[in-house]
C-alpha atoms as a PDB file:
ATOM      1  CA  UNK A   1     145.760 118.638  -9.144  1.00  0.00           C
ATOM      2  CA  UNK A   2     146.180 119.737 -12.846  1.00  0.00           C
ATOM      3  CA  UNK A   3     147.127 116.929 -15.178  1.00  0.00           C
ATOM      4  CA  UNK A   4     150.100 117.130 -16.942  1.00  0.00           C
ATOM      5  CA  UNK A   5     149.910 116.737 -20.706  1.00  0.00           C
ATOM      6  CA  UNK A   6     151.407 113.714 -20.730  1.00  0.00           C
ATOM      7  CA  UNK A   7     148.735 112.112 -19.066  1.00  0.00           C
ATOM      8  CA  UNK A   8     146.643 111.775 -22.445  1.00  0.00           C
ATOM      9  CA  UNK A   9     147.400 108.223 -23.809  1.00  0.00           C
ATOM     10  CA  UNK A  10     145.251 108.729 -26.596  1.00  0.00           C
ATOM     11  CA  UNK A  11     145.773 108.532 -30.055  1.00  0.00           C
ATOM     12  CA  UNK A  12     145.579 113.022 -30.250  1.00  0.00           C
ATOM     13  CA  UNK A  13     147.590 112.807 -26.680  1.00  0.00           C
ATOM     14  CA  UNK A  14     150.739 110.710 -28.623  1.00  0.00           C
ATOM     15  CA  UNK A  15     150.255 113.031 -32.392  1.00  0.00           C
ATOM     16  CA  UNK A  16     150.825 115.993 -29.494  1.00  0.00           C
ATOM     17  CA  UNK A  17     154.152 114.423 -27.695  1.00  0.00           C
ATOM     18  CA  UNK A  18     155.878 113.180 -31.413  1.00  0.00           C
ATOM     19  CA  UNK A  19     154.277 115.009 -34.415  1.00  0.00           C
ATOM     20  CA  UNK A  20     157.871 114.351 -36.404  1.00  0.00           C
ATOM     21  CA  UNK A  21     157.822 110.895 -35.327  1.00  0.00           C
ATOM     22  CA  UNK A  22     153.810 110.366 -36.340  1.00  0.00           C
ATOM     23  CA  UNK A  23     154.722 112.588 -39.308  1.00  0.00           C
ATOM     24  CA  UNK A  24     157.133 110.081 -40.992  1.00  0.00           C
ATOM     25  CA  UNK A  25     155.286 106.842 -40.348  1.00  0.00           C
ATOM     26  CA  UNK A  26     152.351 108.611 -42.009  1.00  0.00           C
ATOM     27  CA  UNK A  27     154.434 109.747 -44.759  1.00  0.00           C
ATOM     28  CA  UNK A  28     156.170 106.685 -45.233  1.00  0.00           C
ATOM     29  CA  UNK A  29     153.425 104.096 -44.749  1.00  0.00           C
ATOM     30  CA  UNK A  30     151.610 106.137 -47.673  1.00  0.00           C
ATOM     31  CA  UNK A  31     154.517 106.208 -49.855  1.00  0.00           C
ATOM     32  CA  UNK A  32     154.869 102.440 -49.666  1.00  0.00           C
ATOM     33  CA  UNK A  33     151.025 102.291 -50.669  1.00  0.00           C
ATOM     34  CA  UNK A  34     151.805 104.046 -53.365  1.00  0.00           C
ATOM     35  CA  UNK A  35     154.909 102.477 -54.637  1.00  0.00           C
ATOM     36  CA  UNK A  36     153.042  98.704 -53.730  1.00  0.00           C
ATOM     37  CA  UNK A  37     150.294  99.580 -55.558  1.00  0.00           C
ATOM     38  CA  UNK A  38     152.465 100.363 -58.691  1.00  0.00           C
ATOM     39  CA  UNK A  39     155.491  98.318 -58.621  1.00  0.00           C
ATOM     40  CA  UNK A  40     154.686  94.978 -56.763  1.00  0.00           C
ATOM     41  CA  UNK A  41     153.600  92.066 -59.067  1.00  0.00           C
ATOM     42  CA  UNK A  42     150.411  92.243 -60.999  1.00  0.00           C
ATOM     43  CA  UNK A  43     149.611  89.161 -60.668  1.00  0.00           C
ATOM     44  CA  UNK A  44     148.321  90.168 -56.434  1.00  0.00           C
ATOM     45  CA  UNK A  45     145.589  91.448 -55.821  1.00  0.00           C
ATOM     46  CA  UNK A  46     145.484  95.334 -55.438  1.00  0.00           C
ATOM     47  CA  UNK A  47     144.624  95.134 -51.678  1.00  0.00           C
ATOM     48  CA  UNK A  48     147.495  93.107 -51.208  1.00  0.00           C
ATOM     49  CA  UNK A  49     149.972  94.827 -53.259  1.00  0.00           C
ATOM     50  CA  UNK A  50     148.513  98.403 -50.785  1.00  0.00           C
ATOM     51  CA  UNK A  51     149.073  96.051 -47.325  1.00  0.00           C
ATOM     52  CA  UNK A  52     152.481  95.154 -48.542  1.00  0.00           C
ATOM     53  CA  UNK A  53     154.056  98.192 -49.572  1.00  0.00           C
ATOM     54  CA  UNK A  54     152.086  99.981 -46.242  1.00  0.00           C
ATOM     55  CA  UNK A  55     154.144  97.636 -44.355  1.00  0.00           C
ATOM     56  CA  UNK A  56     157.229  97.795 -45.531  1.00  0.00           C
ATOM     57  CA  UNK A  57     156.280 101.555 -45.488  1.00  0.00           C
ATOM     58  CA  UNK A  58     155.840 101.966 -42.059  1.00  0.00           C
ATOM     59  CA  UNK A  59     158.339  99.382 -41.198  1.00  0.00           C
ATOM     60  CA  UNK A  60     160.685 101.741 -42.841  1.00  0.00           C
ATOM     61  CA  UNK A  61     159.752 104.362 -41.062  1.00  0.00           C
ATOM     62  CA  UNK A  62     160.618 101.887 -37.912  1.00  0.00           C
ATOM     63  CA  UNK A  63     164.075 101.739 -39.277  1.00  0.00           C
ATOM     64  CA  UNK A  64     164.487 105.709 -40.023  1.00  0.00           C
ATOM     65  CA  UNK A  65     163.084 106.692 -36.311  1.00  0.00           C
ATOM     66  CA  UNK A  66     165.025 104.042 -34.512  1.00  0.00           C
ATOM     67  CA  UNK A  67     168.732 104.991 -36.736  1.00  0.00           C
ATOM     68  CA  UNK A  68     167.548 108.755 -35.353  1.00  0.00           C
ATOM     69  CA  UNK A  69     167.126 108.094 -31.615  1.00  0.00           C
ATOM     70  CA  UNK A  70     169.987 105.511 -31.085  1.00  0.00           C
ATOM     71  CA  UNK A  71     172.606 107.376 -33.423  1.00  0.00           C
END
């Protein structure tokens, strides 16, 4: 029986089934690297100031797919 391509619960398998969705968590979880690296106090350490604005980044991106799919 041929599998369907659904059946690949991968990493490559889920890129396949939502490349907008993947897209904008990628784009947005770099962004808030970006903008933590540069705006968030100096006073952190740059590693921190990266995690922090990644998440908020890709919690963003939570926000933006979730306001797409409901509404």
């Amino acid at each position: 029986m041929p599998e369907s391509p659904r059946s690949d619960g991968g990493p490559a398998g889920i890129i396949a089934r939502h490349p907008v969705i993947c897209a904008t968590l990628g784009v947005c979880t770099i962004a808030g690297v970006v903008l933590g690296a540069l705006y968030l106090p100096a006073e952190w350490s740059l590693l921190r100031r990266c995690a922090a604005g990644g998440l908020s980044g890709a919690g963003t991106a939570l926000l933006i797919t979730a306001t797409k799919m409901i509404g």
